[in-house]
Protein backbone atom coordinates (compact mmCIF):
# COMPACT_ATOMS: atom_id res chain seq x y z
CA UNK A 1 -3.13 28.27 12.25
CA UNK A 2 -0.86 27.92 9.46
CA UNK A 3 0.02 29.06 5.79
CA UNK A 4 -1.85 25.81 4.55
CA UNK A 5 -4.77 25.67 6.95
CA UNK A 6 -5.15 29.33 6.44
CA UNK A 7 -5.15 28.73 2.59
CA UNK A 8 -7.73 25.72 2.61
CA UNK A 9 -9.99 28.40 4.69
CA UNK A 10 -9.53 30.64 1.81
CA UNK A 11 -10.40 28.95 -0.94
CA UNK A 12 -13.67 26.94 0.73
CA UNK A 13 -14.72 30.48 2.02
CA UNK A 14 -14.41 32.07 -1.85
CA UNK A 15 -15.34 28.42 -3.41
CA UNK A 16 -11.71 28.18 -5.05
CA UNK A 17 -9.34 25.44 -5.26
CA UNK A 18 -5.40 25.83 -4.75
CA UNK A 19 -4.72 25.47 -8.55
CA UNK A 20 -6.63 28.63 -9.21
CA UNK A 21 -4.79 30.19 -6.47
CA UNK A 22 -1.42 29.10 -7.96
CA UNK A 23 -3.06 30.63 -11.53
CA UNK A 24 -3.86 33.87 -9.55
CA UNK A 25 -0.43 33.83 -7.79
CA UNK A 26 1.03 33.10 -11.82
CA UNK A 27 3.02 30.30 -10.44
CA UNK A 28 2.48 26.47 -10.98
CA UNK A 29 0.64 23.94 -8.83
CA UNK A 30 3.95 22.35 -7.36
CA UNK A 31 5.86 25.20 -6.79
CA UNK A 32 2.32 26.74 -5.09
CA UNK A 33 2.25 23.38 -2.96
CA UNK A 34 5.91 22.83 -1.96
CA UNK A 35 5.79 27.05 -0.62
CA UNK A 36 2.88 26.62 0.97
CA UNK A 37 4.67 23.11 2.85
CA UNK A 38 7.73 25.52 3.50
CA UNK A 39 9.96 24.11 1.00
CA UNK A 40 10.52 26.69 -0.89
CA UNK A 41 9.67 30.75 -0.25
CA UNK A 42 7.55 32.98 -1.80
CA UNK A 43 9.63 35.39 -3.66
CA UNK A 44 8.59 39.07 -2.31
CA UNK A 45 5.56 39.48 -5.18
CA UNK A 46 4.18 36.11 -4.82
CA UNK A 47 4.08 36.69 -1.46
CA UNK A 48 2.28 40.14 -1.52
CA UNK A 49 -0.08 38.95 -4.07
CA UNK A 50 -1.26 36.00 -1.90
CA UNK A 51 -1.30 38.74 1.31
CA UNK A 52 -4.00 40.20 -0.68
CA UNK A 53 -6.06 37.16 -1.83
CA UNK A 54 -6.20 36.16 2.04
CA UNK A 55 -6.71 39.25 3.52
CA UNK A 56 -3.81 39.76 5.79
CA UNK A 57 -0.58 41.55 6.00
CA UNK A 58 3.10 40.29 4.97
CA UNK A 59 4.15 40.49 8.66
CA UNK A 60 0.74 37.90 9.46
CA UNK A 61 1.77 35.66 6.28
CA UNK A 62 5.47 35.45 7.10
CA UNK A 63 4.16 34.25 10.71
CA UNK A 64 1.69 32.21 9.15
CA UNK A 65 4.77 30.38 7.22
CA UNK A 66 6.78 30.10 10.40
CA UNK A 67 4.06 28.31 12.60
């Protein structure tokens, strides 16, 4: 699985979509969309704060971003 399947599961499982995500993350819809593609990183709060919201640790998202 990756960071985007694993973020699609997310939000269908807590009936969200990825803009309120983004909103919860306090970032905007394209910079939420091109980090979750890998084209740009999470900076370290973003990423903590979206560790959270899907229930797993840094080390699991920072493999989740690397598969």
């Amino acid at each position: 699985m990756n960071l985007s399947e694993k973020v699609g599961e997310y939000a269908e499982k807590n009936n969200e979509t990825r803009d309120s995500i983004a909103d919860k993350l306090g970032i905007s819809r394209s910079s939420f969309f091109n980090k979750v593609r890998g084209s740009y990183e999470f900076s370290l709060s973003e990423a903590y704060k979206l560790s959270r919201l899907l229930g797993v640790s840094l080390d699991e998202l920072h493999e989740l971003t690397v598969s």
